[in-house]
N, C-alpha and C. Protein backbone atom coordinates (compact mmCIF):
# COMPACT_ATOMS: atom_id res chain seq x y z
N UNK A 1 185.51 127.74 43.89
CA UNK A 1 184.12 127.42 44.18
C UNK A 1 183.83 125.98 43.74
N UNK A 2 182.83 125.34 44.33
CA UNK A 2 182.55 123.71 44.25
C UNK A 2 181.53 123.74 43.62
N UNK A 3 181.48 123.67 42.61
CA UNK A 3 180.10 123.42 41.29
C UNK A 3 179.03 122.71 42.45
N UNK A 4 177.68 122.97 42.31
CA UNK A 4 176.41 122.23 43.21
C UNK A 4 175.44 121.98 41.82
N UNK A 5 174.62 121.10 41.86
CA UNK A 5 173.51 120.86 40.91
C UNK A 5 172.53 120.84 41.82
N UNK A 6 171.40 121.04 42.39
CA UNK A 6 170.35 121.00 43.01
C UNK A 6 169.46 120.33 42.31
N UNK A 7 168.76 119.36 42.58
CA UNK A 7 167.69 118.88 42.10
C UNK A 7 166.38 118.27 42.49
N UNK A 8 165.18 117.76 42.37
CA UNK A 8 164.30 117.64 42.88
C UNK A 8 162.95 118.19 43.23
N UNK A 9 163.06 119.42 42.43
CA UNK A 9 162.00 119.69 42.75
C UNK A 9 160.86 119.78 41.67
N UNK A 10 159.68 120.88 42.06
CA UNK A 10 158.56 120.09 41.58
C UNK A 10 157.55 120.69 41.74
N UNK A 11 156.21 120.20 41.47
CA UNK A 11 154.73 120.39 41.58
C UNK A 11 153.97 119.84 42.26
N UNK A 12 153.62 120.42 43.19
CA UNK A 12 153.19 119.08 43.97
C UNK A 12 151.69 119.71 44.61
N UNK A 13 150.35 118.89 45.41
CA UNK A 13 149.31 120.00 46.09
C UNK A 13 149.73 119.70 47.74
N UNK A 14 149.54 120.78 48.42
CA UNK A 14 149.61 120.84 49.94
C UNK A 14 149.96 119.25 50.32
N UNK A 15 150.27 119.60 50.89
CA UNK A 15 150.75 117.67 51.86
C UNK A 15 151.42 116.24 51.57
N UNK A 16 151.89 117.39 50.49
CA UNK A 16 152.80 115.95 49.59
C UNK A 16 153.85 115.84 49.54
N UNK A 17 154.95 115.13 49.74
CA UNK A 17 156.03 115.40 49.37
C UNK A 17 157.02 115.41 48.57
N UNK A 18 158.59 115.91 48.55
CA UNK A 18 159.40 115.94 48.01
C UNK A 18 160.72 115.87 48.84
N UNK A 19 162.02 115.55 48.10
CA UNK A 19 163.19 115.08 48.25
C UNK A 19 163.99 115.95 47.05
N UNK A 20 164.75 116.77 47.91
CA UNK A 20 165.78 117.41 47.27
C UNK A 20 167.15 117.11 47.44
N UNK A 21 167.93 117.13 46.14
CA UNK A 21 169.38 116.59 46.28
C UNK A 21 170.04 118.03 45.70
N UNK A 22 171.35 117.29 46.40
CA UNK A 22 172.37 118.98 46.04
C UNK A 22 173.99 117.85 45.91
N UNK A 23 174.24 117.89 44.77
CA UNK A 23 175.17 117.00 44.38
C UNK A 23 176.60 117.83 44.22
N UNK A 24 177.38 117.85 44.58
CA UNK A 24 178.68 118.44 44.51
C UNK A 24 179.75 117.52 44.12
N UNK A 25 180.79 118.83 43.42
CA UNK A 25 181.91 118.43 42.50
C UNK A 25 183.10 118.63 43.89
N UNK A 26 184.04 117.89 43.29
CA UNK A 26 185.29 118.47 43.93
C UNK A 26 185.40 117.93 45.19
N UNK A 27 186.21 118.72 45.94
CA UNK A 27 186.27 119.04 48.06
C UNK A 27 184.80 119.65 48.40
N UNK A 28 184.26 119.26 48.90
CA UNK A 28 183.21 119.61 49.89
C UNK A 28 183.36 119.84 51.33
N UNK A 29 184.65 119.59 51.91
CA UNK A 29 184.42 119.93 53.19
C UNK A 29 185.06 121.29 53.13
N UNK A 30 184.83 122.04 54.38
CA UNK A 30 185.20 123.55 54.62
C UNK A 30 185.26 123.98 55.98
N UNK A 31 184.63 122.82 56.94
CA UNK A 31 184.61 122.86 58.33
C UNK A 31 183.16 123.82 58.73
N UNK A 32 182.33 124.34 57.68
CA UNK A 32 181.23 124.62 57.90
C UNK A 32 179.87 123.83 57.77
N UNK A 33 178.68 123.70 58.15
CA UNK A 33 177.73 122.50 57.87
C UNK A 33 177.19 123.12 56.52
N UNK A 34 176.36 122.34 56.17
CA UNK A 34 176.43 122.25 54.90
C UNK A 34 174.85 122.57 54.53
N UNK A 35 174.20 123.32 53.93
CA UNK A 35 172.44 123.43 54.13
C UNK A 35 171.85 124.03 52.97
N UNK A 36 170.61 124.34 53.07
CA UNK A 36 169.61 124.73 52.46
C UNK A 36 169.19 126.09 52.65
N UNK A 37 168.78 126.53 51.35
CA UNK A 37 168.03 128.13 51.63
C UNK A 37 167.38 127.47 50.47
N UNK A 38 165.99 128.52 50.79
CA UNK A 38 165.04 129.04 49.50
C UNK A 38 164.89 130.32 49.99
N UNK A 39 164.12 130.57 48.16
CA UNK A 39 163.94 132.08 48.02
C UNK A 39 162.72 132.28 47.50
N UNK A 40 161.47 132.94 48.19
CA UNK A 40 159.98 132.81 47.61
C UNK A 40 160.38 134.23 46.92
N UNK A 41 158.77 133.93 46.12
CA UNK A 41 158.50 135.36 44.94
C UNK A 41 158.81 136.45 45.99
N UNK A 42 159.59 137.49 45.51
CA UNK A 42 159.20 138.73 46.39
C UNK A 42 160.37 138.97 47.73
N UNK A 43 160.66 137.86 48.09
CA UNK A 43 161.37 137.79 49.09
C UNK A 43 163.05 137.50 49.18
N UNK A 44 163.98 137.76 50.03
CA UNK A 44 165.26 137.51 50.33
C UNK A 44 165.30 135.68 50.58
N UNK A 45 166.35 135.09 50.01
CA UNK A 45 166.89 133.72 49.93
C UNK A 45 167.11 133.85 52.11
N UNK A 46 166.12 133.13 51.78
CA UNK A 46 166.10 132.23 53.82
C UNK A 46 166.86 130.89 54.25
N UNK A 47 166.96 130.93 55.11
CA UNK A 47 167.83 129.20 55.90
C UNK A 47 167.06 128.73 55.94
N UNK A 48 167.06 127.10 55.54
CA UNK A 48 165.92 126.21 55.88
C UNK A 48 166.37 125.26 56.50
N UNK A 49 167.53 124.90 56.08
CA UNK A 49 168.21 123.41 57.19
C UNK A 49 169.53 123.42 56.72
N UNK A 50 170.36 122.89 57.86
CA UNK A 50 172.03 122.47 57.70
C UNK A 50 172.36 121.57 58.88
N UNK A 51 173.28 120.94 58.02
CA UNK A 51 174.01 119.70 58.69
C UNK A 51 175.05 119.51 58.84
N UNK A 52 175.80 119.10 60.16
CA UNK A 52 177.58 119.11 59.96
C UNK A 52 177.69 117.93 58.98
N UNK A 53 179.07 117.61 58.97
CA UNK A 53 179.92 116.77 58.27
C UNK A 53 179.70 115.31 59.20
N UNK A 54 179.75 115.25 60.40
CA UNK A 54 179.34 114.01 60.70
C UNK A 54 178.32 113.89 60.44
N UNK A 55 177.25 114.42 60.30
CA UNK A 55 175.65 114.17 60.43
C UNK A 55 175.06 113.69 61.90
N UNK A 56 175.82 114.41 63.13
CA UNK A 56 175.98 114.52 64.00
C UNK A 56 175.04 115.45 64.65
N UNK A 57 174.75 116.83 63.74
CA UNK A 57 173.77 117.97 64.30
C UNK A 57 173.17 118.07 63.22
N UNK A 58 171.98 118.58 63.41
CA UNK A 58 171.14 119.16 62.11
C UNK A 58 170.41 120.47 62.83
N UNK A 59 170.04 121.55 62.06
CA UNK A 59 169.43 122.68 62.36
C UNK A 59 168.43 122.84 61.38
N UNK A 60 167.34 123.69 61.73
CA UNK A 60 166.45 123.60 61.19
C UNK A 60 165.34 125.52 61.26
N UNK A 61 165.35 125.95 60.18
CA UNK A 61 164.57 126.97 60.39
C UNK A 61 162.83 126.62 60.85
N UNK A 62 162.65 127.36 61.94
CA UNK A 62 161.65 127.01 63.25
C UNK A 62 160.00 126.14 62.09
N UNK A 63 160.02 126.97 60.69
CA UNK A 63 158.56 126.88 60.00
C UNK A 63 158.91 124.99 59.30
N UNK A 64 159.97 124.88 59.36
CA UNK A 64 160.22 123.43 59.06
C UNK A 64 160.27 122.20 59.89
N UNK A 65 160.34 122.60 60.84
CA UNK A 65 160.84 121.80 61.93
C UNK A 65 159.58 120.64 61.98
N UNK A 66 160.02 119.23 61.92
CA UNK A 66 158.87 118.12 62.17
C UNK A 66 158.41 117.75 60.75
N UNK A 67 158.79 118.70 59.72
CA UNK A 67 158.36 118.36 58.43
C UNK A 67 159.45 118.00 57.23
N UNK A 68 160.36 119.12 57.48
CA UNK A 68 161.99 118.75 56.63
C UNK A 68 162.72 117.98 57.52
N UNK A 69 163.63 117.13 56.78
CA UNK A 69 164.42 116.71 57.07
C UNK A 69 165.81 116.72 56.40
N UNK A 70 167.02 116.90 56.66
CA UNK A 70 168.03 117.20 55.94
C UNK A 70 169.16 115.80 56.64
N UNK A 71 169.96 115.66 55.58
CA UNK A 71 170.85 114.07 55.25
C UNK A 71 171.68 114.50 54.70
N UNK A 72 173.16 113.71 54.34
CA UNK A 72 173.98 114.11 53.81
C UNK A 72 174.90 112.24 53.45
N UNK A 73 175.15 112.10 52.52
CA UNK A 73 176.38 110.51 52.07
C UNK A 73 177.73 111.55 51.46
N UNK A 74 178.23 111.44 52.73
CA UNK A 74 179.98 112.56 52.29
C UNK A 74 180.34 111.52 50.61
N UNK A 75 180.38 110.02 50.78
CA UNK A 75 180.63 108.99 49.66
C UNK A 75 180.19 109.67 48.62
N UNK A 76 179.05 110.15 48.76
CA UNK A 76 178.80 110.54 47.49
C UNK A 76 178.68 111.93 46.82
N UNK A 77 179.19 113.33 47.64
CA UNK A 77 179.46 114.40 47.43
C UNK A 77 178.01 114.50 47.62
N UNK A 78 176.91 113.78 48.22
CA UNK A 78 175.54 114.68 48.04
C UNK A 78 174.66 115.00 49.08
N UNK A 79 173.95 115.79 49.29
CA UNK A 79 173.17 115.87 50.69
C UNK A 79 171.74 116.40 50.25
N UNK A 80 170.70 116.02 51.11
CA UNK A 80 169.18 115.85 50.94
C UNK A 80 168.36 116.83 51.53
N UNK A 81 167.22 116.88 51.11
CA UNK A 81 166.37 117.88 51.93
C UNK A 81 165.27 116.73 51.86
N UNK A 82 164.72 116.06 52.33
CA UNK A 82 163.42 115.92 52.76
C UNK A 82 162.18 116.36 53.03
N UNK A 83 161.24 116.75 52.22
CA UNK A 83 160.22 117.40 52.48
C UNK A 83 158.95 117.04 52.52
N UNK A 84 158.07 116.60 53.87
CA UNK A 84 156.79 116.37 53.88
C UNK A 84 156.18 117.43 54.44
N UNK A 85 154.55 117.28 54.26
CA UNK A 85 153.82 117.98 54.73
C UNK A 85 153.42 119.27 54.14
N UNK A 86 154.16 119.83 52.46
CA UNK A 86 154.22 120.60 52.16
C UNK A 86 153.01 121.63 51.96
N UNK A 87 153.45 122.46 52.20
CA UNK A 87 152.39 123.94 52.08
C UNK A 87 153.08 124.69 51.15
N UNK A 88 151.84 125.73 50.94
CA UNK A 88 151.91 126.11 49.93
C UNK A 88 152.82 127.25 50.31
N UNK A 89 153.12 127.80 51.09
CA UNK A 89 154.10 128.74 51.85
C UNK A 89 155.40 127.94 52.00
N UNK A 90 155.40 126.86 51.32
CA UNK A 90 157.47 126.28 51.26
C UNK A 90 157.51 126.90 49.78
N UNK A 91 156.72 127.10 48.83
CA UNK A 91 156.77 127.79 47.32
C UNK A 91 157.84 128.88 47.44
N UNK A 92 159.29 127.84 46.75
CA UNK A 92 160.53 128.98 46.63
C UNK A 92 161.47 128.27 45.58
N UNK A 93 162.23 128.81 45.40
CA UNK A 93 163.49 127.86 44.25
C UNK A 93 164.24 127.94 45.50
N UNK A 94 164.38 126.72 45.04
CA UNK A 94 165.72 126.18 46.71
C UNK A 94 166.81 126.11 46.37
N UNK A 95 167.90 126.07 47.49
CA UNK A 95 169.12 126.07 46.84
C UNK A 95 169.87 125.82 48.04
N UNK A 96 171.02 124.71 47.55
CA UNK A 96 172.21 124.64 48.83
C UNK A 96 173.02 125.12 48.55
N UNK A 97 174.09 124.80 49.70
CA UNK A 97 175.28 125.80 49.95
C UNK A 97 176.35 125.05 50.71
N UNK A 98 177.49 125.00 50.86
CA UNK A 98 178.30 123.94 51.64
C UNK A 98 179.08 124.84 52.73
N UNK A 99 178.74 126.05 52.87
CA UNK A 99 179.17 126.93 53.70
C UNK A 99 178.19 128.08 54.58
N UNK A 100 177.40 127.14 55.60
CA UNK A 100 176.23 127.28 56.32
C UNK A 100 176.93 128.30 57.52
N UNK A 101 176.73 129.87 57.67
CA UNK A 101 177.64 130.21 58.88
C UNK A 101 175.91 129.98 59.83
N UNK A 102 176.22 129.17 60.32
CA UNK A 102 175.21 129.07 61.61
C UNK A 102 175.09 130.58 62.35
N UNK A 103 174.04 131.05 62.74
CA UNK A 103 173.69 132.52 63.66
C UNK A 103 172.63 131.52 63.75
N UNK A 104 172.56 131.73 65.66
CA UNK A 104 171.51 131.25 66.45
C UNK A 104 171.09 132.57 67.26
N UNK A 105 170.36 133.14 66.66
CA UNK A 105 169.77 134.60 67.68
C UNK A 105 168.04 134.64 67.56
N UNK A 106 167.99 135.06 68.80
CA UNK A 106 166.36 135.18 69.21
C UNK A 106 165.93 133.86 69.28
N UNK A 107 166.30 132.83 69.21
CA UNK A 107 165.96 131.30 69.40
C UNK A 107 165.62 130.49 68.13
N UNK A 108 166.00 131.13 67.09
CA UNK A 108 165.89 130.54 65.75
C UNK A 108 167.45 130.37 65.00
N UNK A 109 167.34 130.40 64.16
CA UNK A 109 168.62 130.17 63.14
C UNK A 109 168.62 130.40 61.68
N UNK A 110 167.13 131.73 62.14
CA UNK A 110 166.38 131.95 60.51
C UNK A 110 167.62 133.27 60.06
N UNK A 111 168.73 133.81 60.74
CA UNK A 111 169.82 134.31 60.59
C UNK A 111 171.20 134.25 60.01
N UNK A 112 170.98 132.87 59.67
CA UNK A 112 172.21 132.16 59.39
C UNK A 112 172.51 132.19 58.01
N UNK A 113 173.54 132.35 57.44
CA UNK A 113 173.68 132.84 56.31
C UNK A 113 174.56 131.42 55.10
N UNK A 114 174.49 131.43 53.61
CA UNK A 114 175.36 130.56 53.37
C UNK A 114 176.53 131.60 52.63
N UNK A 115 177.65 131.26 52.88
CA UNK A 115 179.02 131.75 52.24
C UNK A 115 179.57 131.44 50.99
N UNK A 116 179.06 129.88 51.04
CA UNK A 116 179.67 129.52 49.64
C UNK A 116 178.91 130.37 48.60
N UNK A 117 179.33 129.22 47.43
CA UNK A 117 178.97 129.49 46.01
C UNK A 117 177.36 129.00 45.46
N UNK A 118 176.54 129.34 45.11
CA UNK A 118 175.46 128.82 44.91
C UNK A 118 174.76 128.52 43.71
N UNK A 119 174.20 127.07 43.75
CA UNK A 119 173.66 126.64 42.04
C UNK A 119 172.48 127.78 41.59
N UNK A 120 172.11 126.90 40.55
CA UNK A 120 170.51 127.64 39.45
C UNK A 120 169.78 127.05 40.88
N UNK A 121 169.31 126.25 41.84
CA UNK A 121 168.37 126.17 42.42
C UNK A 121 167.18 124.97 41.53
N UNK A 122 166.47 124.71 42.86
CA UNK A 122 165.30 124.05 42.07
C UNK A 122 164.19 124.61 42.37
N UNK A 123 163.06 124.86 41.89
CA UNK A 123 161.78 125.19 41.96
C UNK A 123 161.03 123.93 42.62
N UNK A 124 160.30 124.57 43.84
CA UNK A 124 159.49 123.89 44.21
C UNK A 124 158.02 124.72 44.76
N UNK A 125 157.26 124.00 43.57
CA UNK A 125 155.75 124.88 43.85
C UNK A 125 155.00 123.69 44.39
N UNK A 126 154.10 124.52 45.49
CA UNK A 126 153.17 123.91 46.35
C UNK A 126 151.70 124.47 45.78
N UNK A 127 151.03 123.77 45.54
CA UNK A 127 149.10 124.39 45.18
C UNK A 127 148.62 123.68 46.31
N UNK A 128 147.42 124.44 46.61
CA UNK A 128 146.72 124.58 47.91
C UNK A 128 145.39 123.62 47.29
């Protein structure tokens, strides 16, 4: 497993943003893209965004789309989440993963699961 540190997150009110990093040890490639889940109170850890290795495609779960943005510097073992526009409904501890199995069903990609190994996560609370 490839140690991840997640970091970035935060407190923030509706419409502000944040920038999340997910820093990795070791080999990072796996031939899978590489992404984001959070996990709100109450709820199962969701897909929020993944990116291949070129930074060639990016995917995006449908409630993010226009507001996250996801990046990746292979140089530097690290890859980004971008987050504007925040609501108070992104309120989850986030967390990446370097083994994104993409599922595109029903026209989303809110299916897609991560394989790898996964950090402590960062907390990111949104107030309204």
């Amino acid at each position: 497993q490839v140690p991840l540190v997640e970091s970035g997150g935060g407190l923030v009110q509706a419409g502000g943003s944040l920038r999340l990093s997910c820093a990795a040890s070791g080999r990072t490639f796996s031939g899978y893209p590489m992404g984001w889940f959070r996990q709100a109170p109450g709820k199962e850890r969701e897909f929020v965004a993944a990116i291949n290795w070129s930074s060639t495609s990016t995917y995006y779960e449908d409630s993010v789309k226009g507001r996250f943005t996801i990046s990746r510097d292979n140089a530097k073992n690290t890859f980004y989440l971008q987050m504007n526009s925040l609501q108070p409904e992104d309120t989850a501890v986030y967390y990446c993963n370097l083994q994104v199995n993409l599922r595109y069903l029903s026209g989303s990609y809110s299916r897609s699961l991560g394989l790898g190994s996964w950090g402590q996560g960062t907390q990111v609370t949104v107030s309204s």
